[in-house]
Protein backbone atom coordinates (compact mmCIF):
# COMPACT_ATOMS: atom_id res chain seq x y z
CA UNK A 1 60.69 -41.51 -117.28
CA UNK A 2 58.82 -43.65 -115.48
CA UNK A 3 57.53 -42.74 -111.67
CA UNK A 4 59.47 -44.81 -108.88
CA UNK A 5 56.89 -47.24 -106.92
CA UNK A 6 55.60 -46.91 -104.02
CA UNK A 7 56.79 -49.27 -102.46
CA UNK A 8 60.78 -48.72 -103.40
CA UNK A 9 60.36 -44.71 -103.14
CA UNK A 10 59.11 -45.69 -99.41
CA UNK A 11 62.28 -47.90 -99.01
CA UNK A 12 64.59 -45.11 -100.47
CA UNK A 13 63.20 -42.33 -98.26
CA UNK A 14 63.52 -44.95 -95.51
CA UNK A 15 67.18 -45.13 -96.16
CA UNK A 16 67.56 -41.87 -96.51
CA UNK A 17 66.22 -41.31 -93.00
CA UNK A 18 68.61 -43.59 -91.57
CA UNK A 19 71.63 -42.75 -93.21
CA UNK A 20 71.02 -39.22 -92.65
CA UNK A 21 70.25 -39.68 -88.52
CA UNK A 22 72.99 -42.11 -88.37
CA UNK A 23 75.59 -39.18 -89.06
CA UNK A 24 73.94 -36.30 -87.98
CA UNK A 25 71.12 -37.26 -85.45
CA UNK A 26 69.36 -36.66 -83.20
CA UNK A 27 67.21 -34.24 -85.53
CA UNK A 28 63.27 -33.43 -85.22
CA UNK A 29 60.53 -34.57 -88.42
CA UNK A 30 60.89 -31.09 -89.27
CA UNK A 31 64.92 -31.04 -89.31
CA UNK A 32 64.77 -34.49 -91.68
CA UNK A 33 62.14 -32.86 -93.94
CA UNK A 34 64.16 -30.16 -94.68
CA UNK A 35 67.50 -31.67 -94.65
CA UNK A 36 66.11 -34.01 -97.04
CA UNK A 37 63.87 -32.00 -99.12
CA UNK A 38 61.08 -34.68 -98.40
CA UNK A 39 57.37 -34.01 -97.69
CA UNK A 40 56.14 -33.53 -93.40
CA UNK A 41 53.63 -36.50 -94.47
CA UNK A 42 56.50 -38.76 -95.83
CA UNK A 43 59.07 -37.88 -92.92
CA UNK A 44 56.09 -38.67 -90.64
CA UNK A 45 55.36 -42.31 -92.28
CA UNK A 46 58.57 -43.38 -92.64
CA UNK A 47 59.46 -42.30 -88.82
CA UNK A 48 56.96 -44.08 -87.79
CA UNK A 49 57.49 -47.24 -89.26
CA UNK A 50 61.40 -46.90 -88.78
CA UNK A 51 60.13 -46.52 -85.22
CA UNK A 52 57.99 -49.76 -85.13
CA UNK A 53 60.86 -51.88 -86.55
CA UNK A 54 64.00 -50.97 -83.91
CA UNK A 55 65.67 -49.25 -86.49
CA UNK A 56 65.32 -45.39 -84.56
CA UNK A 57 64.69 -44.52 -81.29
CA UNK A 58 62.98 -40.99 -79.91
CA UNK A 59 65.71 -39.62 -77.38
CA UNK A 60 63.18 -37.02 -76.01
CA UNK A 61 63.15 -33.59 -77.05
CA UNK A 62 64.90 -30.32 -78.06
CA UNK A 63 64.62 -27.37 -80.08
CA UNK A 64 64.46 -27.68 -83.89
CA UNK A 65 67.12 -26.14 -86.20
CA UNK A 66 65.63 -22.94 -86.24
CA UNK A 67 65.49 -22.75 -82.43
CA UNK A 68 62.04 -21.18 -82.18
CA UNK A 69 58.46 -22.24 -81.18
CA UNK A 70 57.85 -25.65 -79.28
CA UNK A 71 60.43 -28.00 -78.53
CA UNK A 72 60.36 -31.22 -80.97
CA UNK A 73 60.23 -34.78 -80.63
CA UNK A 74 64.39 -35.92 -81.46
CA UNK A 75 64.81 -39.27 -83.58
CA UNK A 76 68.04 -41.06 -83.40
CA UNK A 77 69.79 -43.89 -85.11
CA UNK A 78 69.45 -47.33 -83.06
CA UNK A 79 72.91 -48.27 -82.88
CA UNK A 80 72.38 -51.02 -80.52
CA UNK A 81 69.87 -52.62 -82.63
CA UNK A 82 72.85 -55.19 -83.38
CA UNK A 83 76.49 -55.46 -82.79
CA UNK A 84 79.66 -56.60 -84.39
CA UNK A 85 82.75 -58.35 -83.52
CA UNK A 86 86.28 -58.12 -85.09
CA UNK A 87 88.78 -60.28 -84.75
CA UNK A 88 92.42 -60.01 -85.02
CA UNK A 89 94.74 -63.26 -85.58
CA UNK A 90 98.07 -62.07 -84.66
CA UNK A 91 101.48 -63.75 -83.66
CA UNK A 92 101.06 -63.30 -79.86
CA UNK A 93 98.12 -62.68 -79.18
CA UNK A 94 94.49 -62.74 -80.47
CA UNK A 95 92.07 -59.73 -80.25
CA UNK A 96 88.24 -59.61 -80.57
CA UNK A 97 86.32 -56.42 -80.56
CA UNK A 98 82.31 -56.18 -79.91
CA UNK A 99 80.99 -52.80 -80.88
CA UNK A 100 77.23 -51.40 -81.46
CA UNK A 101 76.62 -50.45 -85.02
CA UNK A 102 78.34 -46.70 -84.79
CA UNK A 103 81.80 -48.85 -83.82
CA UNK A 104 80.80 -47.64 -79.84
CA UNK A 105 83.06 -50.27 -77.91
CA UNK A 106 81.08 -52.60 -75.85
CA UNK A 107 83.90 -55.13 -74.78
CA UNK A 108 87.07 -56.67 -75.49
CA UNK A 109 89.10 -59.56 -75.16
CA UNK A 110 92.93 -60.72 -75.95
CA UNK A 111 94.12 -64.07 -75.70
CA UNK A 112 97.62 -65.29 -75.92
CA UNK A 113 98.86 -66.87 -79.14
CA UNK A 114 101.54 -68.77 -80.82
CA UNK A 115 101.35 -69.58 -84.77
CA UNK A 116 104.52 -71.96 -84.20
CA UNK A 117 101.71 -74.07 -82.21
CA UNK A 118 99.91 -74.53 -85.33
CA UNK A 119 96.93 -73.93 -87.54
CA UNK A 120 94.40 -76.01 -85.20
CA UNK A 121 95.65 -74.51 -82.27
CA UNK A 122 94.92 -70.92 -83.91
CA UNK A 123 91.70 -71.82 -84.87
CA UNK A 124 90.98 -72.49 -81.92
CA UNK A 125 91.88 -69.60 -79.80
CA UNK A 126 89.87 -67.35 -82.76
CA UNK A 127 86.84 -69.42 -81.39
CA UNK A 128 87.40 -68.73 -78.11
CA UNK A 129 88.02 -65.33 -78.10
CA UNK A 130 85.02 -64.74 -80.08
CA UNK A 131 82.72 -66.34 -77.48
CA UNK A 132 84.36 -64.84 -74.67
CA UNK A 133 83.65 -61.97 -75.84
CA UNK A 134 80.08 -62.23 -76.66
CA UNK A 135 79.54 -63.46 -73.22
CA UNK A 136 81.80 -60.47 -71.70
CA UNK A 137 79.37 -58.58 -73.57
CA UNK A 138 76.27 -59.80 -72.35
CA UNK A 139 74.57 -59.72 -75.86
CA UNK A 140 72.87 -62.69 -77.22
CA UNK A 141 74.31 -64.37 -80.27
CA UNK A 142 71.30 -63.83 -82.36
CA UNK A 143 72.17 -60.14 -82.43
CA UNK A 144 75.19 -60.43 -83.95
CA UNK A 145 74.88 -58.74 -87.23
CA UNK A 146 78.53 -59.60 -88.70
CA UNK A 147 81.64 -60.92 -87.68
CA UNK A 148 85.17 -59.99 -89.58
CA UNK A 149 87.84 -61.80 -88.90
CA UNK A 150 91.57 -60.30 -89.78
CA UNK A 151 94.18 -63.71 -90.85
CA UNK A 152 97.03 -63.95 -91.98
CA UNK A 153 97.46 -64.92 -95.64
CA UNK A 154 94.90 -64.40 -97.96
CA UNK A 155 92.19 -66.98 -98.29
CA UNK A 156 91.73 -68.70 -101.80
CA UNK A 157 87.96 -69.61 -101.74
CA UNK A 158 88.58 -70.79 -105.70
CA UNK A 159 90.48 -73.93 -103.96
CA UNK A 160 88.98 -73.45 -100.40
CA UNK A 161 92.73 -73.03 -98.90
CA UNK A 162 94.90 -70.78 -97.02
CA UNK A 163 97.66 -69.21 -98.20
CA UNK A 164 100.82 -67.12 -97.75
CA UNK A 165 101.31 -68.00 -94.38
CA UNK A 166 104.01 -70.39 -94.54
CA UNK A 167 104.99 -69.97 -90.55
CA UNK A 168 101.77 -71.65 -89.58
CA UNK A 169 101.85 -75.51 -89.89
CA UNK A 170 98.68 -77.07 -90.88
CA UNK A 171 97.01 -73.77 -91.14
CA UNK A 172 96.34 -74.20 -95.64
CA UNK A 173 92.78 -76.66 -94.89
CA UNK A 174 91.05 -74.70 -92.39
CA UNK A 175 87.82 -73.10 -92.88
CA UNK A 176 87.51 -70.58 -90.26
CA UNK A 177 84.95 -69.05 -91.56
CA UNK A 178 82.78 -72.43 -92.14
CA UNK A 179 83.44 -73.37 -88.58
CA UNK A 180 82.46 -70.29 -87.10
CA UNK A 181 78.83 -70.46 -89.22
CA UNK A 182 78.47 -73.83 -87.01
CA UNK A 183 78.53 -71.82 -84.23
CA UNK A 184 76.66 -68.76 -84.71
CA UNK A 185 74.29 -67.41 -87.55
CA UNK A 186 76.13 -64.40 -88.77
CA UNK A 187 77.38 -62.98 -91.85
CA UNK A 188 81.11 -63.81 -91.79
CA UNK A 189 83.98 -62.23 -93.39
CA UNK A 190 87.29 -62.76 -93.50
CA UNK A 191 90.21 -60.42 -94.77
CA UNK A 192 93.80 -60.07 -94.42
CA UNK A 193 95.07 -58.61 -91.31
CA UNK A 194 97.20 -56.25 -92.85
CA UNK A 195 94.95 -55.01 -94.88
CA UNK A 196 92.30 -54.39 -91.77
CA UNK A 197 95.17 -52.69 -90.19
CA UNK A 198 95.30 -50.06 -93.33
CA UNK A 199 91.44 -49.53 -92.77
CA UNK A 200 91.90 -49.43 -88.51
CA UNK A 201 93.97 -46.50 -89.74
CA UNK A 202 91.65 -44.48 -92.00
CA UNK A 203 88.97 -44.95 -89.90
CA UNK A 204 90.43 -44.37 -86.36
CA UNK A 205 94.04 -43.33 -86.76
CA UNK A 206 96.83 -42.10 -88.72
CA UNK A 207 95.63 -42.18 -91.72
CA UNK A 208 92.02 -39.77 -91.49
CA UNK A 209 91.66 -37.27 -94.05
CA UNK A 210 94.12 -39.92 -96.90
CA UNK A 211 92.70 -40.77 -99.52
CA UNK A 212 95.85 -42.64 -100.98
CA UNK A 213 97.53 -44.57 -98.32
CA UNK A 214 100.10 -47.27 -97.77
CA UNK A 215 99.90 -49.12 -94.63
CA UNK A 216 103.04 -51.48 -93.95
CA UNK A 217 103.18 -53.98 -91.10
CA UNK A 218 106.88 -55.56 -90.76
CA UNK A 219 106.75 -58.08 -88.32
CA UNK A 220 107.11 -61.93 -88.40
CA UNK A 221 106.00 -61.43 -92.17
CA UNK A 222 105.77 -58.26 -93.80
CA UNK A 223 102.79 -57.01 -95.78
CA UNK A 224 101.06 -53.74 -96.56
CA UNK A 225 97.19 -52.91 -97.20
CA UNK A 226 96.68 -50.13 -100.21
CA UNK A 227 93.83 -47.88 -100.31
CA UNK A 228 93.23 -46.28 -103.58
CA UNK A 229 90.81 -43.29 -103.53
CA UNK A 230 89.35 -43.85 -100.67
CA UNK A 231 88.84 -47.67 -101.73
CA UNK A 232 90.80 -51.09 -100.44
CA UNK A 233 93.10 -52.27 -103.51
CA UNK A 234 93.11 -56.06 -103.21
CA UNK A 235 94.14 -56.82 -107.12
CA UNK A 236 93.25 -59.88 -109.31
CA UNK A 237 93.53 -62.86 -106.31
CA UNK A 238 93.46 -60.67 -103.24
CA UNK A 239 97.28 -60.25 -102.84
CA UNK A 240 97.93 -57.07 -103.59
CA UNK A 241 100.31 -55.42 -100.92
CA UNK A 242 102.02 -58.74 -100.45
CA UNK A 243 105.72 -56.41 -100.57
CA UNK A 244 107.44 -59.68 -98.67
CA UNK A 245 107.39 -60.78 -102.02
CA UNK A 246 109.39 -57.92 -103.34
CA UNK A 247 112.66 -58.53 -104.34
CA UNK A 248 115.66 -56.05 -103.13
CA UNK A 249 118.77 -58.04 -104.46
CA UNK A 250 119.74 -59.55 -107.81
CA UNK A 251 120.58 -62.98 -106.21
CA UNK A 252 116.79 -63.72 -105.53
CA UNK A 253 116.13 -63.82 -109.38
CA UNK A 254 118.03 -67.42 -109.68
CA UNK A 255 115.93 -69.10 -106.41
CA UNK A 256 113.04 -70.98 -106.57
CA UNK A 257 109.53 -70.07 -105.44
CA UNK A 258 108.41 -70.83 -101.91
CA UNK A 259 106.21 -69.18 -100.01
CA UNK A 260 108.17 -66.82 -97.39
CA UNK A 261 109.19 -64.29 -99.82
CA UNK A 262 112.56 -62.51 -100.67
CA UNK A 263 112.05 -59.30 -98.57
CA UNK A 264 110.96 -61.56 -95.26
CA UNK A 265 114.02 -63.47 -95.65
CA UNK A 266 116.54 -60.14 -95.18
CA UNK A 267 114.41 -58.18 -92.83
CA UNK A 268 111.43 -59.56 -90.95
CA UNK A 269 111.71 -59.85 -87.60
CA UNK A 270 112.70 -64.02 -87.80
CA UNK A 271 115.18 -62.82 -89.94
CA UNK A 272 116.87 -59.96 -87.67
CA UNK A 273 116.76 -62.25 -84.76
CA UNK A 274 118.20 -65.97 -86.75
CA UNK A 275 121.25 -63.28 -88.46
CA UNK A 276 122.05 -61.89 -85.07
CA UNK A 277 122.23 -65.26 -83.58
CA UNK A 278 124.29 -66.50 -86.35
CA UNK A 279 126.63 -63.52 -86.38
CA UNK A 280 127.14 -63.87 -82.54
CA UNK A 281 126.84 -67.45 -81.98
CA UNK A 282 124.32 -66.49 -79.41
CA UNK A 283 121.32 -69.32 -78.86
CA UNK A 284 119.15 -67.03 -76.80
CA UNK A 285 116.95 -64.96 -79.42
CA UNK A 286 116.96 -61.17 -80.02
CA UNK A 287 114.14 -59.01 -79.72
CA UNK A 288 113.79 -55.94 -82.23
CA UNK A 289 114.31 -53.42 -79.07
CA UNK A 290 117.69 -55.35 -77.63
CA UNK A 291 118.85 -55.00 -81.47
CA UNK A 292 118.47 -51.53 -81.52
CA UNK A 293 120.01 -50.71 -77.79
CA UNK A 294 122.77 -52.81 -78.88
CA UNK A 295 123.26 -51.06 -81.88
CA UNK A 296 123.25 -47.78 -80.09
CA UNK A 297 125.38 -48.80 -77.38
CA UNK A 298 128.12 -49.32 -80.78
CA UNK A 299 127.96 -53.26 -81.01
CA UNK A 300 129.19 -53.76 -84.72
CA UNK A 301 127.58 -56.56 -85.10
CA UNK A 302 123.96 -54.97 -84.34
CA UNK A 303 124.82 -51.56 -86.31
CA UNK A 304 125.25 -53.35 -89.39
CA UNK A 305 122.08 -55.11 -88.87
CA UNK A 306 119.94 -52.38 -88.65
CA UNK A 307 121.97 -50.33 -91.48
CA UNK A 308 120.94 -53.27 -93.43
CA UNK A 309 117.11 -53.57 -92.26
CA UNK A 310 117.33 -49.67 -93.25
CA UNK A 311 118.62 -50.08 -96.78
CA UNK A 312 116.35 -52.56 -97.93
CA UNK A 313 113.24 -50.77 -95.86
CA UNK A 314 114.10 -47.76 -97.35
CA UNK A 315 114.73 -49.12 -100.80
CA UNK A 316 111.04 -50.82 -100.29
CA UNK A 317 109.50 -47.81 -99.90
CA UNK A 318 110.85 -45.93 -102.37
CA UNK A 319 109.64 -48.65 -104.88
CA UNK A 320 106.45 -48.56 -103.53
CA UNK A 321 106.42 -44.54 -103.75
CA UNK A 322 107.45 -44.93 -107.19
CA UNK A 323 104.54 -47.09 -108.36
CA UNK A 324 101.93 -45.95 -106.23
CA UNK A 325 102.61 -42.06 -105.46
CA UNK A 326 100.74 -42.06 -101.88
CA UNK A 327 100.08 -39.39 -100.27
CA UNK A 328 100.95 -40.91 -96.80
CA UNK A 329 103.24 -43.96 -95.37
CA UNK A 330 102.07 -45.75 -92.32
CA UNK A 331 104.96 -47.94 -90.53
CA UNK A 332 103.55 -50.63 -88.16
CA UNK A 333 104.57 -54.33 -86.89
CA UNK A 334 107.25 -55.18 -83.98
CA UNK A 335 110.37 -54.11 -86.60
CA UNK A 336 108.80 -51.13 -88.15
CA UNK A 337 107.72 -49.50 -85.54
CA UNK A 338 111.08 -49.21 -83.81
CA UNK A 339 112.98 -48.44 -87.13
CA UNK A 340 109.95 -46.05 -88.13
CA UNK A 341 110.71 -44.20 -84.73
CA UNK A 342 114.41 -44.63 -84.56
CA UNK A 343 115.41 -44.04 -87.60
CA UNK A 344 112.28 -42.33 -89.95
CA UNK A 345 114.48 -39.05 -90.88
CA UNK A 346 117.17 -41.16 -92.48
CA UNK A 347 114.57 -43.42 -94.18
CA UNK A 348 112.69 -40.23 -95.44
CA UNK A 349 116.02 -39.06 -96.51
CA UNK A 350 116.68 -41.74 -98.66
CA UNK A 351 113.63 -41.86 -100.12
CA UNK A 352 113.97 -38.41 -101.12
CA UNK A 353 117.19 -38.84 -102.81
CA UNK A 354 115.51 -41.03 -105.32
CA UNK A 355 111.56 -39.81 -106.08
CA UNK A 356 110.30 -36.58 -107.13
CA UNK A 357 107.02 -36.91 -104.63
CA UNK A 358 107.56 -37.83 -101.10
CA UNK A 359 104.74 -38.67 -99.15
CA UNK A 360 103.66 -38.12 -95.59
CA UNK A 361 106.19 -40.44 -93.52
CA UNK A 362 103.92 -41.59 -89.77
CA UNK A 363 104.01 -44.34 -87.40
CA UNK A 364 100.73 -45.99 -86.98
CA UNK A 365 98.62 -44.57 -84.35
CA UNK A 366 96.62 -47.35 -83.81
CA UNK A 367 99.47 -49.98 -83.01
CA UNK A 368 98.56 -53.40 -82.76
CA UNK A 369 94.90 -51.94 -81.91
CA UNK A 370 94.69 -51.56 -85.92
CA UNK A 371 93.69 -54.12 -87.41
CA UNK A 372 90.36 -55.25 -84.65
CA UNK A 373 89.51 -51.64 -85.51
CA UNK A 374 89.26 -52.05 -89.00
CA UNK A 375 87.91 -55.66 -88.40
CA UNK A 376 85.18 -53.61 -86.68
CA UNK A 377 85.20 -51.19 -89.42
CA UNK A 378 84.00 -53.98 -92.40
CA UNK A 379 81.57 -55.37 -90.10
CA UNK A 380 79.87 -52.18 -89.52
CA UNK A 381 80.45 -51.73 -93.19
CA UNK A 382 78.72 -54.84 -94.20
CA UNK A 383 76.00 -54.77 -91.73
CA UNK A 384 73.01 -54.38 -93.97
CA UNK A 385 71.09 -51.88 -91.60
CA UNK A 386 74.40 -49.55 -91.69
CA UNK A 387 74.70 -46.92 -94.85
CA UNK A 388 77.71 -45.11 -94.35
CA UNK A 389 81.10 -46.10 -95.72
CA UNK A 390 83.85 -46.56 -92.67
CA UNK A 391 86.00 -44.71 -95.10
């Protein structure tokens, strides 16, 4: 076998060094050499140009592991070398996220937002957040590492459109990502919120110490992000956990494709409030929370709603549980988190009456903080001077 060169073995050790202070600095030469099983000489190069290039910093000085003789210089990972921001396009309201490159929080910003105003008008407030929050974070744009932005949808880049999100007009031609490189030189990603919101989770929240998790988000749509061994499952065009599409009733077999799917039309939260209003001839709109009350207070009408919303959550689940065998369920979104709280023990119950392996049965932690978390998460992910997974 041939010997590594020079030049790479220097870049290896050099990554070594960092990946190894970034998780479990500050640590002295001597701690690194040993931790590492690499030479004094080579720990002491490497430092020291790791040192010249921003990438560590000496935070003074301390005793080495063994505790005895001098005190030693202490090296740590420069986590403000860059930042990231992540971005969350949600119904109501937009959130951005600026952290230093060990997900530290530097600032944040929410905006209000409405997808019934349009794609243009979401675009838009994405834009602004993100420079409002550089700015509240008094960093300069140049060192902005990477920028992940959470959508709704999934984004075909073989036809350079945006899809699944049928409740956003005009939304199918816009290159967000395109339009933010014409404002700032950054790596840019975009994802799925959903699917962000299943890697907030294992990151920061419910889901730490999962390796098989389902993350579900019923709200205006519903969706769910699946991580498979510790990995994001996104499946052959990047719609894997798209369970609005799932269909829960033989009568959905004979209709035609469009693009709000069969489960959204029983039991997303457009579809609670427009059956309510039907059912009562009410024009004033319903909010998941007045559902419930009324259904506890005995209103018929509401009961049977929310029996309903159960029925098909539970029978959701149970599909998913069948295919997948998770080892925990995370509810999110406006409707799931009140039926999640409300109601989990019954759900539980019937998805124990029809498995053999029931999972672990939470309500996100994170709430609607989820998905700018994992937004965060990717970036950090992706930045190229960061070497440990966020999961």
């Amino acid at each position: 076998m041939k010997a590594a060169k020079p030049e790479l073995m220097s870049k290896l050790n050099k990554d070594a060094i960092l990946y190894l202070l970034r998780n479990e600095g500050p640590l002295s030469r001597a701690d690194i050499a040993r931790k590492l099983n690499m030479s004094f000489p080579a720990v002491s190069s490497n430092v020291k140009s790791l040192l010249e290039s921003g990438f560590i910093v000496k935070i003074g000085e301390g005793e080495g592991s063994s505790g005895l003789g001098r005190k030693s210089t202490l090296f740590a990972f420069n986590a403000k070398r860059g930042y990231v921001i992540g971005i969350d396009a949600g119904r109501s309201q937009i959130r951005a996220l600026c952290s230093d490159l060990l997900g530290e929080p530097v600032a944040s910003v929410k905006k209000d937002n409405d997808f019934e105003k349009g794609g243009e008008y979401l675009y838009q407030q994405i834009e602004s957040a993100l420079l409002e929050v550089i700015e509240k974070s008094n960093i300069s744009k140049e060192n902005i590492e990477c920028i992940c932005i959470g959508l709704p949808g999934i984004r075909d880049e073989d036809k350079k459109i945006n899809r699944l999100a049928p409740f956003i007009d005009n939304w199918e031609n816009i290159d967000v990502a395109e339009r933010i490189r014409e404002k700032i030189n950054s790596e840019i990603i975009i994802d799925n919120g959903v699917n962000l919101g299943a890697i907030g989770e294992k990151w920061k929240g419910a889901a730490q110490g999962y390796q098989n998790i389902v993350y579900i988000n019923l709200g205006v749509g519903i969706g769910a992000g699946i991580i498979i061994n510790n990995e994001l499952y996104r499946g052959k065009n990047n719609a894997a956990g798209e369970i609005g599409y799932m269909t829960l009733d033989k009568h959905f077999l004979r209709k035609r494709y469009k693009e709000e799917g069969s489960m959204e039309e029983l039991i997303s939260v457009p579809s609670l409030n427009n059956t309510m209003k039907f059912l009562t001839k009410r024009t004033q709109d319903f909010s998941m929370e007045e559902i419930i009350k009324l259904a506890e207070s005995d209103n018929l009408i509401a009961k049977g709603v929310i029996y309903e919303s159960l029925v098909y959550l539970s029978m959701a689940i149970t599909n998913i549980v069948a295919v997948l065998n998770p080892e925990l369920i995370v509810i999110a979104g406006r409707a799931g988190k009140v039926l999640a709280e409300k109601y989990g023990d019954l759900i539980i119950k019937y998805i124990s009456a029809n498995v053999p392996f029931v999972p672990d049965f939470v309500v996100s932690k994170l709430g609607d903080d989820a998905s700018v978390i994992g937004a965060v998460g990717v970036a950090i992910r992706h930045t190229k001077n960061n070497y440990k997974s966020y999961i």
